[in-house]
PDB file of N, CA and C in Angstrom:
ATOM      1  N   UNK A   1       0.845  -1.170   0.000  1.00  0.00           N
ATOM      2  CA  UNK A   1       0.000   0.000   0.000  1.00  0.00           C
ATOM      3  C   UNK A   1       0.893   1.237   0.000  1.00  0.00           C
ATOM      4  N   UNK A   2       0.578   2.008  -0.840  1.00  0.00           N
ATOM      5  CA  UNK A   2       1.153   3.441  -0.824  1.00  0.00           C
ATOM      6  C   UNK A   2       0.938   4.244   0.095  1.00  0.00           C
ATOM      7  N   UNK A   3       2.030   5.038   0.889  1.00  0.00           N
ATOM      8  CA  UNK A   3       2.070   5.786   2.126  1.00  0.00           C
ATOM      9  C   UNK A   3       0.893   6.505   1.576  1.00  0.00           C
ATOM     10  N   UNK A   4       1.047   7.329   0.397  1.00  0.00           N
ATOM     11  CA  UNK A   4      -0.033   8.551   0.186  1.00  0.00           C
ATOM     12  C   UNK A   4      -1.940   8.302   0.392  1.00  0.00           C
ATOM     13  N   UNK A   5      -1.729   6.577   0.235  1.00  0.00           N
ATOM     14  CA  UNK A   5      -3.224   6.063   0.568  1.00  0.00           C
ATOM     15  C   UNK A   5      -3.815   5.774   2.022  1.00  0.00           C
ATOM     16  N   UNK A   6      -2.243   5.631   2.700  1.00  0.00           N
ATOM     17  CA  UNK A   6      -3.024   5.495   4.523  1.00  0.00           C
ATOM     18  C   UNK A   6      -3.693   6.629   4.939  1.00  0.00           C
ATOM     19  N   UNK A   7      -4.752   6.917   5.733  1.00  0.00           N
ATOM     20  CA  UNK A   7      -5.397   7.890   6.902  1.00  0.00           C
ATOM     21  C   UNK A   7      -4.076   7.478   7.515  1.00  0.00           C
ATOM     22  N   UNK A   8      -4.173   9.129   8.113  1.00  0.00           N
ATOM     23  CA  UNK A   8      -3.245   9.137   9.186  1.00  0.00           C
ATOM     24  C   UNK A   8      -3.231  10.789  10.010  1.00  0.00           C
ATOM     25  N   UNK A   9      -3.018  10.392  11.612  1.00  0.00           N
ATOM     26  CA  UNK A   9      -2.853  11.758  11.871  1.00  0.00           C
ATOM     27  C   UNK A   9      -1.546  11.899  13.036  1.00  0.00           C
ATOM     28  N   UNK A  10      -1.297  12.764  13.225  1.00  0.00           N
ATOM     29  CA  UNK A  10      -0.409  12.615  14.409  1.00  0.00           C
ATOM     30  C   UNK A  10      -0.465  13.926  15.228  1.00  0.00           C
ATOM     31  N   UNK A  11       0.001  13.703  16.514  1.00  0.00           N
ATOM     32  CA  UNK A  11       0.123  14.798  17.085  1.00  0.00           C
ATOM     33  C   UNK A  11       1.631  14.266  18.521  1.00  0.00           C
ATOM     34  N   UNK A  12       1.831  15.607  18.916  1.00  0.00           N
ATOM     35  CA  UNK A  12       2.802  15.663  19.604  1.00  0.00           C
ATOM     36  C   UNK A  12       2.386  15.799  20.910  1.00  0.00           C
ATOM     37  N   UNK A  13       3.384  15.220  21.905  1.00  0.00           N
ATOM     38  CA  UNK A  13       3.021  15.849  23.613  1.00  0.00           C
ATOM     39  C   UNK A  13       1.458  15.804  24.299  1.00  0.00           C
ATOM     40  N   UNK A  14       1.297  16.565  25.400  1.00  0.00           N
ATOM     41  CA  UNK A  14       0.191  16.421  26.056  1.00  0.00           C
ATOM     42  C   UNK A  14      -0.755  17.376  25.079  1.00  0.00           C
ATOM     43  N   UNK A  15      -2.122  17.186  24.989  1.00  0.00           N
ATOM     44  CA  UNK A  15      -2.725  17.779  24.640  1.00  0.00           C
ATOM     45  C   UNK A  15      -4.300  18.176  26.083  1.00  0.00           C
ATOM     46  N   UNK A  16      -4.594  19.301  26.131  1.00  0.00           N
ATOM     47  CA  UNK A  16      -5.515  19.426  27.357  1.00  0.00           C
ATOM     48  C   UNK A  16      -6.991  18.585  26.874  1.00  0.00           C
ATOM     49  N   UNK A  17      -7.407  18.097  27.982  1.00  0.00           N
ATOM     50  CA  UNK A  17      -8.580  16.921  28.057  1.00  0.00           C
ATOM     51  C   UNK A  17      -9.268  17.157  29.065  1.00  0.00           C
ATOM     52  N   UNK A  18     -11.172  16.887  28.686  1.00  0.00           N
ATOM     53  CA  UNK A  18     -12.063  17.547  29.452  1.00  0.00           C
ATOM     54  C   UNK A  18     -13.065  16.563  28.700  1.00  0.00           C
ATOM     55  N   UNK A  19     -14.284  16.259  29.897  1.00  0.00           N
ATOM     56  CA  UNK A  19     -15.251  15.077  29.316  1.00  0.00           C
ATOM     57  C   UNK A  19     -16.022  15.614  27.792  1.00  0.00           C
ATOM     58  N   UNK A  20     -15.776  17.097  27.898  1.00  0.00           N
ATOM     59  CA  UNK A  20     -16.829  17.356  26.644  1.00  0.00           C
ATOM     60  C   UNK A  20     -15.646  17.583  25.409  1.00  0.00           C
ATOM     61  N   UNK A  21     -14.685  17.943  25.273  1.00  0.00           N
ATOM     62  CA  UNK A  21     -13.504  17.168  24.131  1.00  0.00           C
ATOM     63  C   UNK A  21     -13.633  16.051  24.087  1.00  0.00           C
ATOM     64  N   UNK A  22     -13.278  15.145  24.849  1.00  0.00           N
ATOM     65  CA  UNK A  22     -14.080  13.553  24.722  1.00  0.00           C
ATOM     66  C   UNK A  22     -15.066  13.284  23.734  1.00  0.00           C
ATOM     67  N   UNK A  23     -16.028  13.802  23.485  1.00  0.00           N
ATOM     68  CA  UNK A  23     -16.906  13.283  22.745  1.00  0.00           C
ATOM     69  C   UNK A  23     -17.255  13.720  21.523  1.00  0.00           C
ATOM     70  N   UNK A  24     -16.286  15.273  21.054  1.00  0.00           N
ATOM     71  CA  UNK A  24     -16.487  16.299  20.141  1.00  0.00           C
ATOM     72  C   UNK A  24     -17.891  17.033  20.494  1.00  0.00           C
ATOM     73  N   UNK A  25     -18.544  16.739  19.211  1.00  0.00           N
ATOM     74  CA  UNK A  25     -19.299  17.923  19.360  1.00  0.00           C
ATOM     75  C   UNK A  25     -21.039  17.617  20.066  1.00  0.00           C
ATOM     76  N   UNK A  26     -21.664  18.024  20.545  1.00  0.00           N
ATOM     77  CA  UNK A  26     -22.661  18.270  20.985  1.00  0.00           C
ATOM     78  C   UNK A  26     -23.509  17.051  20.762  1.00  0.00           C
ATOM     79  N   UNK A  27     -24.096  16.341  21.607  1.00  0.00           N
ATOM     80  CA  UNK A  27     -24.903  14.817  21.078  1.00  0.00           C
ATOM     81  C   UNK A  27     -23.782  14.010  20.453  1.00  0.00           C
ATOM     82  N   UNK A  28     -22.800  13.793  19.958  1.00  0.00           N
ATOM     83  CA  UNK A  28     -21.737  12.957  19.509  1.00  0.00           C
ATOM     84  C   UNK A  28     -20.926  12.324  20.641  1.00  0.00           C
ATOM     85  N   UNK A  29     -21.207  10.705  20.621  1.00  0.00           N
ATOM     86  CA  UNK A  29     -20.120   9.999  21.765  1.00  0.00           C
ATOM     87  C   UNK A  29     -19.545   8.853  20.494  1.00  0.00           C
ATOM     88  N   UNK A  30     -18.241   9.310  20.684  1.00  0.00           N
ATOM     89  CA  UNK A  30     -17.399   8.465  20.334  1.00  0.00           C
ATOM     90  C   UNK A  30     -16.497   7.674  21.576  1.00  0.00           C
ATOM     91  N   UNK A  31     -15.756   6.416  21.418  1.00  0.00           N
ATOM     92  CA  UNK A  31     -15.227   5.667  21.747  1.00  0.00           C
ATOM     93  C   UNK A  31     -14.290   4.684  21.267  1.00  0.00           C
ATOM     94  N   UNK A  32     -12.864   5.028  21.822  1.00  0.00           N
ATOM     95  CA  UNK A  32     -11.904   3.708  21.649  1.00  0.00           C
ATOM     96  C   UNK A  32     -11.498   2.715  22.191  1.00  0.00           C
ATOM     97  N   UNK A  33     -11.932   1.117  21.581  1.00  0.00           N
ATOM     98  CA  UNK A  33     -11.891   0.062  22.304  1.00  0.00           C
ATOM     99  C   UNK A  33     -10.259  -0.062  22.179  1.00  0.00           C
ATOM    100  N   UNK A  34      -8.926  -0.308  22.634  1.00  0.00           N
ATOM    101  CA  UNK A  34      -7.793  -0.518  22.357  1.00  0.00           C
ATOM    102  C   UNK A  34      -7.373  -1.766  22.828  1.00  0.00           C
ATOM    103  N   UNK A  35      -6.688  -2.361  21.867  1.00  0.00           N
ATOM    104  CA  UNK A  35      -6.058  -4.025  22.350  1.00  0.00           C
ATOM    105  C   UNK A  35      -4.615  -3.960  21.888  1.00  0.00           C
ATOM    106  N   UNK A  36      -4.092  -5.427  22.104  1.00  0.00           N
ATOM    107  CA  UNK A  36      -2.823  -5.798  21.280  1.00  0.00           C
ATOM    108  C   UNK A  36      -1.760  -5.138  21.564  1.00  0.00           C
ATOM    109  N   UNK A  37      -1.274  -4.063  22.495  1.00  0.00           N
ATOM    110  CA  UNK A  37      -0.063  -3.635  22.539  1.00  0.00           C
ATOM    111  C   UNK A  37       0.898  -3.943  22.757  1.00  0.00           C
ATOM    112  N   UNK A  38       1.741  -3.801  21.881  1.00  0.00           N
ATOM    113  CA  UNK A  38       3.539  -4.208  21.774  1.00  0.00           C
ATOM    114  C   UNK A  38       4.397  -3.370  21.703  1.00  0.00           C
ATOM    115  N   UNK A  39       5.083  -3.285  22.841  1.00  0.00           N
ATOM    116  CA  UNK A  39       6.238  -2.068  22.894  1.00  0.00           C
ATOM    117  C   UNK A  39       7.626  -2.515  22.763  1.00  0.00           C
ATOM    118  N   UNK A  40       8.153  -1.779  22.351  1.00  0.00           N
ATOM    119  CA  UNK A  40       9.571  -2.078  22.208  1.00  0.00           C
ATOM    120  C   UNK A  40      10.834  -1.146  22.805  1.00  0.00           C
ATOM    121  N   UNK A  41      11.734  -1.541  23.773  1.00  0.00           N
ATOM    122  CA  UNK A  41      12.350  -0.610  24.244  1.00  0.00           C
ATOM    123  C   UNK A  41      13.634  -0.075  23.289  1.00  0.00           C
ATOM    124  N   UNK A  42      13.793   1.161  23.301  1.00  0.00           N
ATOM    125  CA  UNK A  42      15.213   1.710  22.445  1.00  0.00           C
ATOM    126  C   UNK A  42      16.066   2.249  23.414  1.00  0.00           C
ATOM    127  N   UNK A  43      15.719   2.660  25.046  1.00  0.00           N
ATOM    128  CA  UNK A  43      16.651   2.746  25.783  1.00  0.00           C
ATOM    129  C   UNK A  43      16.291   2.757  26.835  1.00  0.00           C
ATOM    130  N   UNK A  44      16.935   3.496  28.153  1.00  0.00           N
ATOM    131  CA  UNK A  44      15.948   3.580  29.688  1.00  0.00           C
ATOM    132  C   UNK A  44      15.134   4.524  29.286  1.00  0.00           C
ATOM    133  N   UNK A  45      14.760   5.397  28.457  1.00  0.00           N
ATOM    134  CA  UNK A  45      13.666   6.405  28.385  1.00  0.00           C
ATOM    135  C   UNK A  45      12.955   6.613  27.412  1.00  0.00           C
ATOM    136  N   UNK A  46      13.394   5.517  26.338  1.00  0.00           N
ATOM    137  CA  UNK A  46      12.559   5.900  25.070  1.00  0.00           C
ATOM    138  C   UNK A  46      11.870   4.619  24.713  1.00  0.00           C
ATOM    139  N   UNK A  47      10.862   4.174  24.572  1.00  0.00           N
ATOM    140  CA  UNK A  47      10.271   3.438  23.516  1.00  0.00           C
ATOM    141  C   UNK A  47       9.424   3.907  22.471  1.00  0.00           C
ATOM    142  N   UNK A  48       8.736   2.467  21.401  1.00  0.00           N
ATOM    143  CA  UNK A  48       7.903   2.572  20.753  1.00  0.00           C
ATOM    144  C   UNK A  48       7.338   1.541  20.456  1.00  0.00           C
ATOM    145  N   UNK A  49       5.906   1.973  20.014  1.00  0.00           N
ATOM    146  CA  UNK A  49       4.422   0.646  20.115  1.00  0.00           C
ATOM    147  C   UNK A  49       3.636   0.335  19.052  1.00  0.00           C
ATOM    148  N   UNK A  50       2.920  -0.282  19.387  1.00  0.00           N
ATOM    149  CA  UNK A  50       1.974  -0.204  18.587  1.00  0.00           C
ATOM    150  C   UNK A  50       0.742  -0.890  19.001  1.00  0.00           C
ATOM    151  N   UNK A  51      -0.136  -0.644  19.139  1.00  0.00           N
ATOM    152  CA  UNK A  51      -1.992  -0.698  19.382  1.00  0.00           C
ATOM    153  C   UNK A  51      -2.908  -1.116  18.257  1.00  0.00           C
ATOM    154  N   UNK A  52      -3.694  -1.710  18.346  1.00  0.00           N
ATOM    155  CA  UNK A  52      -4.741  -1.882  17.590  1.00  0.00           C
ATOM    156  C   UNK A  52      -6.032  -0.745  18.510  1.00  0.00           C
ATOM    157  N   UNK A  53      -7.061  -0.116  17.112  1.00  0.00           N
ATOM    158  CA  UNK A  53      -8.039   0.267  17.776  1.00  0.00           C
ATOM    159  C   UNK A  53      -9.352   0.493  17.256  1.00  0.00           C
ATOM    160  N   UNK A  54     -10.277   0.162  17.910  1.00  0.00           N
ATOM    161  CA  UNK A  54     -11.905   0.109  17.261  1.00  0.00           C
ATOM    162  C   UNK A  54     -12.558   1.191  17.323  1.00  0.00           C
ATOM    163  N   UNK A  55     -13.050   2.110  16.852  1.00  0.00           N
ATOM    164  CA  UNK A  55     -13.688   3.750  16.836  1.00  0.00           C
ATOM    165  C   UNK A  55     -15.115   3.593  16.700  1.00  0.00           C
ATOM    166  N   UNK A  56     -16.052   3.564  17.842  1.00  0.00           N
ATOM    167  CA  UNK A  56     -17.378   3.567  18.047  1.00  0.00           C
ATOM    168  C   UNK A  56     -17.899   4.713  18.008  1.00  0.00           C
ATOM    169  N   UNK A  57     -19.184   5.320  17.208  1.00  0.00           N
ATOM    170  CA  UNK A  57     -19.060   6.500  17.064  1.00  0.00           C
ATOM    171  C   UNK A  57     -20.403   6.324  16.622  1.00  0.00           C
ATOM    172  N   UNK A  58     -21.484   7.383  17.517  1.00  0.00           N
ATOM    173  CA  UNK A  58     -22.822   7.661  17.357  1.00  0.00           C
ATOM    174  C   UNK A  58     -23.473   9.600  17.355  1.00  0.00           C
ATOM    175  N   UNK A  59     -24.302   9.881  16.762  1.00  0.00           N
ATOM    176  CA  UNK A  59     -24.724  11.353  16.595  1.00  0.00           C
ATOM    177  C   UNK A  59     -26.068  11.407  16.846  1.00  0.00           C
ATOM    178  N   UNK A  60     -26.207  12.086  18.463  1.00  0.00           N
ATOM    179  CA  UNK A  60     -27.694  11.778  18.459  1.00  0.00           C
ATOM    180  C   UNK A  60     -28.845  12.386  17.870  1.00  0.00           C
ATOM    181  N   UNK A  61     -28.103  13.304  17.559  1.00  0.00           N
ATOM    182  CA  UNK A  61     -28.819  14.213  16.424  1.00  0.00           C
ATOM    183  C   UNK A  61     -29.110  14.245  15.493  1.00  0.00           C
ATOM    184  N   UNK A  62     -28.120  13.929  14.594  1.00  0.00           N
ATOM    185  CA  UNK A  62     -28.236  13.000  12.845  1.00  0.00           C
ATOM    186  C   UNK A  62     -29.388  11.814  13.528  1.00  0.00           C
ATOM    187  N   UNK A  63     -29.153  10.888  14.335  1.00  0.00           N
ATOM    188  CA  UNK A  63     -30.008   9.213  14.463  1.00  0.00           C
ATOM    189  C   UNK A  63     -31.614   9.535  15.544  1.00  0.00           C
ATOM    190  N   UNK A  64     -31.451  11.005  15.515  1.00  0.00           N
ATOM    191  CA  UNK A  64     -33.008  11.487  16.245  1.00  0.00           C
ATOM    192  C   UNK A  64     -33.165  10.639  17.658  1.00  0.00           C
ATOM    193  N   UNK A  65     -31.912   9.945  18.380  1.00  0.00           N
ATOM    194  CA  UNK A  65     -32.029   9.420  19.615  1.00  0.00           C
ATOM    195  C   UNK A  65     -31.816  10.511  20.654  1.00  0.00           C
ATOM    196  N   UNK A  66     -31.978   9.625  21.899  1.00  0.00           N
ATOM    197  CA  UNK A  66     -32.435  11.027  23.332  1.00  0.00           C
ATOM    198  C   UNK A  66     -30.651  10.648  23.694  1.00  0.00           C
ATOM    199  N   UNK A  67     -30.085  12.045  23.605  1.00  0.00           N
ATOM    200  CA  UNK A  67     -28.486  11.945  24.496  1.00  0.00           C
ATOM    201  C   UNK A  67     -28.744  11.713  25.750  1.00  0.00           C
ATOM    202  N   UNK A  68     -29.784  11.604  26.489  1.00  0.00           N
ATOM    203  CA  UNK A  68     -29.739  11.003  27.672  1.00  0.00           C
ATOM    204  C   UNK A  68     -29.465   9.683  28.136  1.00  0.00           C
ATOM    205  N   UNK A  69     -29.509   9.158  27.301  1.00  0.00           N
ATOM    206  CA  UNK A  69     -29.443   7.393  27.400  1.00  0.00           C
ATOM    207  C   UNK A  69     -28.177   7.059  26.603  1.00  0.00           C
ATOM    208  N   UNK A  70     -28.138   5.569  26.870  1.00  0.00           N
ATOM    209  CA  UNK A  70     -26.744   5.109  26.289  1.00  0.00           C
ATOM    210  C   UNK A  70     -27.238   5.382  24.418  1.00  0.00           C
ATOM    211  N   UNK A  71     -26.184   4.903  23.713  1.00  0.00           N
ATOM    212  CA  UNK A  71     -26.397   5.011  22.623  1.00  0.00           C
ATOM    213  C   UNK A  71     -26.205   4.195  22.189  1.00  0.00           C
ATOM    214  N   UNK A  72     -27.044   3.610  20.915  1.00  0.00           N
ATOM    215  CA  UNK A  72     -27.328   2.165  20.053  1.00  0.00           C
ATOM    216  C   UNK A  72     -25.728   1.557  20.135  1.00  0.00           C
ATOM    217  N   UNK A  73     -25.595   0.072  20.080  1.00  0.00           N
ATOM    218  CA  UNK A  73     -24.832   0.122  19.496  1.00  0.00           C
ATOM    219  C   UNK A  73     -24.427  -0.654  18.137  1.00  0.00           C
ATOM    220  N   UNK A  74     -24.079  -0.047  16.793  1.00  0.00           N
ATOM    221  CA  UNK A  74     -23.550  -0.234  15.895  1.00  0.00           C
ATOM    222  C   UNK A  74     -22.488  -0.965  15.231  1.00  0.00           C
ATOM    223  N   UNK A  75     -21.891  -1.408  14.223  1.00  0.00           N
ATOM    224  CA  UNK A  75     -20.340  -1.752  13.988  1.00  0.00           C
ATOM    225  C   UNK A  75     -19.413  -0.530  14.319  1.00  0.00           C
ATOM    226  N   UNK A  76     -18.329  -0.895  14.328  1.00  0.00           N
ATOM    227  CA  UNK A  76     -17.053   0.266  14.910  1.00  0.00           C
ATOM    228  C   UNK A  76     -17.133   0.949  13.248  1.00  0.00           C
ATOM    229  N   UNK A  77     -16.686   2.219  13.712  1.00  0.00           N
ATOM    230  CA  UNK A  77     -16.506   3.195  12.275  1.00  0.00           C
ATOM    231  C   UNK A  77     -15.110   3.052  11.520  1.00  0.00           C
ATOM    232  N   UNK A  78     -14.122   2.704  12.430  1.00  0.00           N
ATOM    233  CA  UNK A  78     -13.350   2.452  12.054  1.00  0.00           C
ATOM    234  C   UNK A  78     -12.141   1.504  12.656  1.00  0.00           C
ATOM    235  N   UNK A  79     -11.309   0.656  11.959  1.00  0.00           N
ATOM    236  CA  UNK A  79     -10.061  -0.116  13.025  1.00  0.00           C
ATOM    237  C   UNK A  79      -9.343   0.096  12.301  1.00  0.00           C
ATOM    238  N   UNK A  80      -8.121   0.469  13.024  1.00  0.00           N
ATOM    239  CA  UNK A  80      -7.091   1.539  13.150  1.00  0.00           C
ATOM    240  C   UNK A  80      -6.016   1.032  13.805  1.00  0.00           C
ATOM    241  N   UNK A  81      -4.289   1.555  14.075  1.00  0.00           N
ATOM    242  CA  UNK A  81      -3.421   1.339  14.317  1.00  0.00           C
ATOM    243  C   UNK A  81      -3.102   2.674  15.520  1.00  0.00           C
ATOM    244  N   UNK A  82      -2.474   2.473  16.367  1.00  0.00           N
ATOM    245  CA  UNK A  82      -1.841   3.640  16.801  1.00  0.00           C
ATOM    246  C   UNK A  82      -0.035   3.688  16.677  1.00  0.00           C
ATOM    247  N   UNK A  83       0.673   4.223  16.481  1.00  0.00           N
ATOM    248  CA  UNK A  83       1.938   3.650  16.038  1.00  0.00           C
ATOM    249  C   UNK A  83       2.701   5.178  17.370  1.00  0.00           C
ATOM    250  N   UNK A  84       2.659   4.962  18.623  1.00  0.00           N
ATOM    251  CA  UNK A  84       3.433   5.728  19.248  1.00  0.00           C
ATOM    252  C   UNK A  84       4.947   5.552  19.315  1.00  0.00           C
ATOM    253  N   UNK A  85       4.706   6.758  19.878  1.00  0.00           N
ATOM    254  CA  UNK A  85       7.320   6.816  20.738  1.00  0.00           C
ATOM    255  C   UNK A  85       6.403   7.727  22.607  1.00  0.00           C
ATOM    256  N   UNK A  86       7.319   6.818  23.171  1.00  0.00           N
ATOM    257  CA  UNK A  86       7.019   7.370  24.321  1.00  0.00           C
ATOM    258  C   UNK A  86       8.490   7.509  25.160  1.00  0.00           C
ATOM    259  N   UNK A  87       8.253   8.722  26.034  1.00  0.00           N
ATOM    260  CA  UNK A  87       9.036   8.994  26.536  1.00  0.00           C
ATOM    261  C   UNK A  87       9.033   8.969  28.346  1.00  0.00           C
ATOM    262  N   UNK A  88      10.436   8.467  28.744  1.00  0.00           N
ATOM    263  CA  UNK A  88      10.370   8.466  30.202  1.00  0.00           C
ATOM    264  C   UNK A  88      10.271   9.891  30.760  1.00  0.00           C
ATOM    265  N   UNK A  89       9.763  10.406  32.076  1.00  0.00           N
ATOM    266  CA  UNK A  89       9.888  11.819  32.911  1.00  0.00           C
ATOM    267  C   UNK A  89       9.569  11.589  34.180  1.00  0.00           C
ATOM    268  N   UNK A  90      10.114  12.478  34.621  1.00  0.00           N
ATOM    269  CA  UNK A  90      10.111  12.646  36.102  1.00  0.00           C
ATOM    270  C   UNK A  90       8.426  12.272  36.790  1.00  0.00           C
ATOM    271  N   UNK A  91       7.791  12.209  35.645  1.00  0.00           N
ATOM    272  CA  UNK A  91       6.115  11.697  36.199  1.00  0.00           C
ATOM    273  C   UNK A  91       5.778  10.199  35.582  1.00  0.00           C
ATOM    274  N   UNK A  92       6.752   9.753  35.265  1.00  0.00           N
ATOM    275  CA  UNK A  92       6.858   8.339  34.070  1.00  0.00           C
ATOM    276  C   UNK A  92       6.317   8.306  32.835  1.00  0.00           C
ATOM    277  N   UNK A  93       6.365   7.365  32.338  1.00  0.00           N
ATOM    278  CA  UNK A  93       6.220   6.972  30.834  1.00  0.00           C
ATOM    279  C   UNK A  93       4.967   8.021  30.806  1.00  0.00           C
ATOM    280  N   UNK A  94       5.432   8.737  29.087  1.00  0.00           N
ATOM    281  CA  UNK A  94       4.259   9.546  28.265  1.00  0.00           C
ATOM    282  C   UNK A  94       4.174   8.973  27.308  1.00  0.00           C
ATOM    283  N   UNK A  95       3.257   9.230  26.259  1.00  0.00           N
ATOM    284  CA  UNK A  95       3.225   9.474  24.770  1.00  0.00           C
ATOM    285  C   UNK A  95       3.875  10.716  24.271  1.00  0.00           C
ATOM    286  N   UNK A  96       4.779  10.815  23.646  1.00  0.00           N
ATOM    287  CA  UNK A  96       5.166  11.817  22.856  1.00  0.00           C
ATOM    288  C   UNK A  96       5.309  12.299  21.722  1.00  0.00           C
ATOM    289  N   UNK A  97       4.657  11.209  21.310  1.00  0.00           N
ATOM    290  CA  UNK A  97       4.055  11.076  19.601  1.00  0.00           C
ATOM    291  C   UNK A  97       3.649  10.642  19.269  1.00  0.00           C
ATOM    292  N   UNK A  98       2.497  10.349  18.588  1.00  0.00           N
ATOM    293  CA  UNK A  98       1.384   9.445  18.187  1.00  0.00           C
ATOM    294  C   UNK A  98       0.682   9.482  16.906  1.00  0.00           C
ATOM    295  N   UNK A  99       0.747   8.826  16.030  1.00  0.00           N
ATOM    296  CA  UNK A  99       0.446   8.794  14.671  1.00  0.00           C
ATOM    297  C   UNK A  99      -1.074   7.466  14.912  1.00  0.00           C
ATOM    298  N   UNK A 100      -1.938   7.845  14.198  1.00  0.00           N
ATOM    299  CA  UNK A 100      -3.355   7.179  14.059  1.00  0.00           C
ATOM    300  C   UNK A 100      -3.631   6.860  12.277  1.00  0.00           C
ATOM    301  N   UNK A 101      -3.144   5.515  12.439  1.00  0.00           N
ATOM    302  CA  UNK A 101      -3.725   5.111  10.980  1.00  0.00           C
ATOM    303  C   UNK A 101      -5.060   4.199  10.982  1.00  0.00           C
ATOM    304  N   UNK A 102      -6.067   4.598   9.970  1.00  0.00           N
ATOM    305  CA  UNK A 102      -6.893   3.872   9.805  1.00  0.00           C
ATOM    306  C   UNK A 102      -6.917   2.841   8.795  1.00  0.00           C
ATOM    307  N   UNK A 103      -7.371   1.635   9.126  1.00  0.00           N
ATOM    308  CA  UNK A 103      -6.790   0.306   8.291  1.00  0.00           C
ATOM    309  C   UNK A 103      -8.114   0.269   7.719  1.00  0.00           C
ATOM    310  N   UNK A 104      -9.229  -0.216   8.264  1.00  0.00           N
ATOM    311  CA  UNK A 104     -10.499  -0.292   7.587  1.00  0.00           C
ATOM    312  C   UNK A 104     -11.489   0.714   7.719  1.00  0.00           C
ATOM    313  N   UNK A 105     -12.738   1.131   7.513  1.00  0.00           N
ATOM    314  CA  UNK A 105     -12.951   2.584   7.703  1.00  0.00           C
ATOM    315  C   UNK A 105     -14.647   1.343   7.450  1.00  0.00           C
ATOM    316  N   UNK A 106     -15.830   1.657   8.044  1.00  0.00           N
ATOM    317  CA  UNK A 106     -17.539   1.197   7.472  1.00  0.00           C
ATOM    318  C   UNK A 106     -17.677   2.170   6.402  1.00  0.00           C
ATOM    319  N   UNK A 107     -18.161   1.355   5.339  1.00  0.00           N
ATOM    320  CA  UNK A 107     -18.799   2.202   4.586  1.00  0.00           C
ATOM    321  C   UNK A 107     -19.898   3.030   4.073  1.00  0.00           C
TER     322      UNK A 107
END
C-alpha cells in the first residue's frame, strides 16, 4: 500500500482533556476500544508501540435518539493502528508522539 493512501494523523506531547472534548461535538459519543499492545524498548527512556483500535461513534442528532441514554450500538466506524514513541519523565512513561492510521474505515 502506498504511504499517500493510509489515513493518518499525528500529534505531539500532552494535549488538554475535558469530558466534553471527549466526545467532540454536541450529542456525539465516540469511543476507543484498544487491544494488542507491543512495545519495544530503544533505551531507559525511550520506547515505541503499537496498538490496535476500534472507533465507536454515534450522533444523536443525525439518528433522532435522546443523548440522555446510552447510545445504540452499531459496527465500529473504524479499526485503526496507533503507532506511538514514548518517553520516560520525572512523572513516568508519556506518549510523545502518536500517529493514528486507519486500516479499515464502514462504509
Amino acid at each position: 500500500m502506498a504511504a499517500s493512501s493510509v489515513r493518518a494523523n499525528c500529534c505531539w506531547g500532552a494535549k488538554p482533556s475535558s469530558p466534553r472534548s471527549a466526545s467532540g461535538p454536541e450529542g456525539v459519543v465516540t469511543r476507543h476500544v484498544c487491544a494488542n499492545l507491543a512495545v519495544e524498548a530503544i533505551d531507559a527512556d525511550h520506547a515505541r508501540g503499537v496498538m490496535y483500535f476500534l472507533l465507536y461513534k454515534h450522533d444523536h442528532a443525525a439518528a433522532g435518539t435522546d443523548a440522555g441514554k446510552p447510545a445504540p450500538l452499531g459496527p465500529p466506524e473504524t479499526l485503526g493502528e496507533y503507532h506511538d514513541e514514548y518517553l520516560r519523565t520525572a512523572e513516568g512513561w508519556r506518549i510523545a508522539r502518536r500517529v493514528a492510521k486507519g486500516v479499515f474505515r464502514r462504509a
